[in-house]
Protein backbone atom coordinates (compact mmCIF):
# COMPACT_ATOMS: atom_id res chain seq x y z
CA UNK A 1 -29.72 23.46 12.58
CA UNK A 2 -29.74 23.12 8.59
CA UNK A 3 -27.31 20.68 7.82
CA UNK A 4 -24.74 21.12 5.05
CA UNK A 5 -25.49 19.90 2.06
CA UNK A 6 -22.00 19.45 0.78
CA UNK A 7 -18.63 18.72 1.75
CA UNK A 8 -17.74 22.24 0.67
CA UNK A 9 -20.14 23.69 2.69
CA UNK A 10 -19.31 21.36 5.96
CA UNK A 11 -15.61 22.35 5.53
CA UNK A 12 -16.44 26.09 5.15
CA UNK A 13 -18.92 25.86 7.87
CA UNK A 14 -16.65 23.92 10.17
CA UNK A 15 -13.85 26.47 9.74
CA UNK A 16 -15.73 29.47 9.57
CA UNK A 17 -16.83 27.92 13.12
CA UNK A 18 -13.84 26.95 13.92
CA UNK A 19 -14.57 23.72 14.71
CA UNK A 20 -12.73 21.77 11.93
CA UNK A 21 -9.91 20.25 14.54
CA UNK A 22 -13.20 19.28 16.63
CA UNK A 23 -14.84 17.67 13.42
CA UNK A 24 -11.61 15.18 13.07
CA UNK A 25 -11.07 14.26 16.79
CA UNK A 26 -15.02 13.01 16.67
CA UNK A 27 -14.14 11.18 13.48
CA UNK A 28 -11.45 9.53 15.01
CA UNK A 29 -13.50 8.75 18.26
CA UNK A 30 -16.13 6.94 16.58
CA UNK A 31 -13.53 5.16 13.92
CA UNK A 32 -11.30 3.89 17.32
CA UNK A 33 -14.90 2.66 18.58
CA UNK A 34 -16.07 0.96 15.76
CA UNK A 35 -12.54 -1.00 15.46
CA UNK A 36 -11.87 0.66 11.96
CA UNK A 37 -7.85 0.82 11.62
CA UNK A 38 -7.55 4.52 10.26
CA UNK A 39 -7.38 8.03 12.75
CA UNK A 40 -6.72 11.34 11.37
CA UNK A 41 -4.09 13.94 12.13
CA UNK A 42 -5.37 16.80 13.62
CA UNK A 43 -4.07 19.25 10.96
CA UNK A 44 -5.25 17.07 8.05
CA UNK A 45 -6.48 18.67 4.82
CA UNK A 46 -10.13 18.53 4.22
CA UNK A 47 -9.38 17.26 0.64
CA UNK A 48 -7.22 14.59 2.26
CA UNK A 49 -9.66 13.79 4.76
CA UNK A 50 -12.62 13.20 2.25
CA UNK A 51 -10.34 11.17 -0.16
CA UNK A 52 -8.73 8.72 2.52
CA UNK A 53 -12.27 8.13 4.54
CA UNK A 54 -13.92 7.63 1.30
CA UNK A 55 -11.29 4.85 0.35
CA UNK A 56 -11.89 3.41 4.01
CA UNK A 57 -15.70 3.04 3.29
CA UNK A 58 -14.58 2.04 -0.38
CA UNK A 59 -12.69 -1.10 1.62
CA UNK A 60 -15.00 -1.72 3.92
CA UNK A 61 -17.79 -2.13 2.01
CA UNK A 62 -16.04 -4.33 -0.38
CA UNK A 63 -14.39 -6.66 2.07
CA UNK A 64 -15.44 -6.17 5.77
CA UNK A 65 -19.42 -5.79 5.48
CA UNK A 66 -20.05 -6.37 8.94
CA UNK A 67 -17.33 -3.79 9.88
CA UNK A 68 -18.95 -1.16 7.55
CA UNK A 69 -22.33 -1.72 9.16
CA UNK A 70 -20.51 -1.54 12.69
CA UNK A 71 -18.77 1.64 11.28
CA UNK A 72 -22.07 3.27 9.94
CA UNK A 73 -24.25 2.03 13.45
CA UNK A 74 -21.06 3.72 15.95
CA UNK A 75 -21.46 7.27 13.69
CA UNK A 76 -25.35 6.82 14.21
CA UNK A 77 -25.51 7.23 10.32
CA UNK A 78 -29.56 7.81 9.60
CA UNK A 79 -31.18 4.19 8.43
CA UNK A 80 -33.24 5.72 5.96
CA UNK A 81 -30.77 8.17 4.22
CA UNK A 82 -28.11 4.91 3.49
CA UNK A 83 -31.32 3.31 1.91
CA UNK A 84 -32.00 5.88 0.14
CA UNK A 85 -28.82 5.92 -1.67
CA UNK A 86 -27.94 3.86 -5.23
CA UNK A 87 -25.62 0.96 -4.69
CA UNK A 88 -25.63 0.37 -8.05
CA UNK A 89 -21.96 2.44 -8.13
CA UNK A 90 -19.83 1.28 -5.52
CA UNK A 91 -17.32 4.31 -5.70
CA UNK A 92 -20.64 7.19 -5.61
CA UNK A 93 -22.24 4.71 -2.58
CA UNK A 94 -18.51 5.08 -0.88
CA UNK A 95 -18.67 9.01 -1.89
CA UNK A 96 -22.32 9.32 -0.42
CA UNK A 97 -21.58 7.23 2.43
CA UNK A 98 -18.56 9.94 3.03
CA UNK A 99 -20.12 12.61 3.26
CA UNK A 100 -22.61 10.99 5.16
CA UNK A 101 -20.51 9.95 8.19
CA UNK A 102 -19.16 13.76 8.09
CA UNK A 103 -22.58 15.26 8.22
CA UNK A 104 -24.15 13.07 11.43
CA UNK A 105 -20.22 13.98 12.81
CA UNK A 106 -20.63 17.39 11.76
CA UNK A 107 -23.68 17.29 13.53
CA UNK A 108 -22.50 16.26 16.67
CA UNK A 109 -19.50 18.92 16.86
CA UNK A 110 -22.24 21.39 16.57
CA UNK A 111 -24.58 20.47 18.78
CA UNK A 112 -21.86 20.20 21.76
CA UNK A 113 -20.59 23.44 20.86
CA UNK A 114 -24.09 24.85 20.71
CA UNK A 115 -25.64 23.02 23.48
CA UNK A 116 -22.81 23.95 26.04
CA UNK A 117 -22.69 26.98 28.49
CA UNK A 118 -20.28 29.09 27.10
């Protein structure tokens, strides 16, 4: 699997796959799990999506640290690529971070979808 390498490309990739509606309800899994206070509608925008997880990470990294980290372990957001990134910017680290999260979720979608006996 070649992961996206932008949120353009997850979206069109998602719904080309038509596993957008799948994408969210993993998103909203792992956001009830790690005790973040935001879920998704199902037939949410990917524009809206982006924008109102991005403000989420935005908060938490500002004012609930711990629940950030909590957020990033429950996602099983890559170690390496969150160091990799420049915190210098808090609202690119919050963009990164976004797409991020989406990617590793993305990930998951497509594995199960790929990995089970159709």
């Amino acid at each position: 699997m070649t992961l996206p390498s932008s949120f353009e490309d997850l979206i069109a990739e998602a719904n080309s796959l038509n596993l957008y509606r799948k994408l969210i309800i993993q998103l909203n899994k792992d956001l009830l799990l790690a005790n973040v206070d935001l879920e998704f509608d199902e037939e949410t925008l990917p524009t809206s999506l982006k924008l109102v997880l991005q403000e989420t990470v935005f908060h938490l990294i500002q004012n609930k640290f711990s629940d950030y980290l909590n957020l990033l372990y429950q996602v099983d957001v890559s170690e390496k690529k969150i160091r990799s990134l420049n915190g210098e910017d808090l609202v690119k680290l919050s963009e990164d971070v976004t797409f991020l999260i989406l990617q590793r979720e993305w990930q998951k979608v497509w594995y199960r979808k790929n990995s089970s006996p159709s």
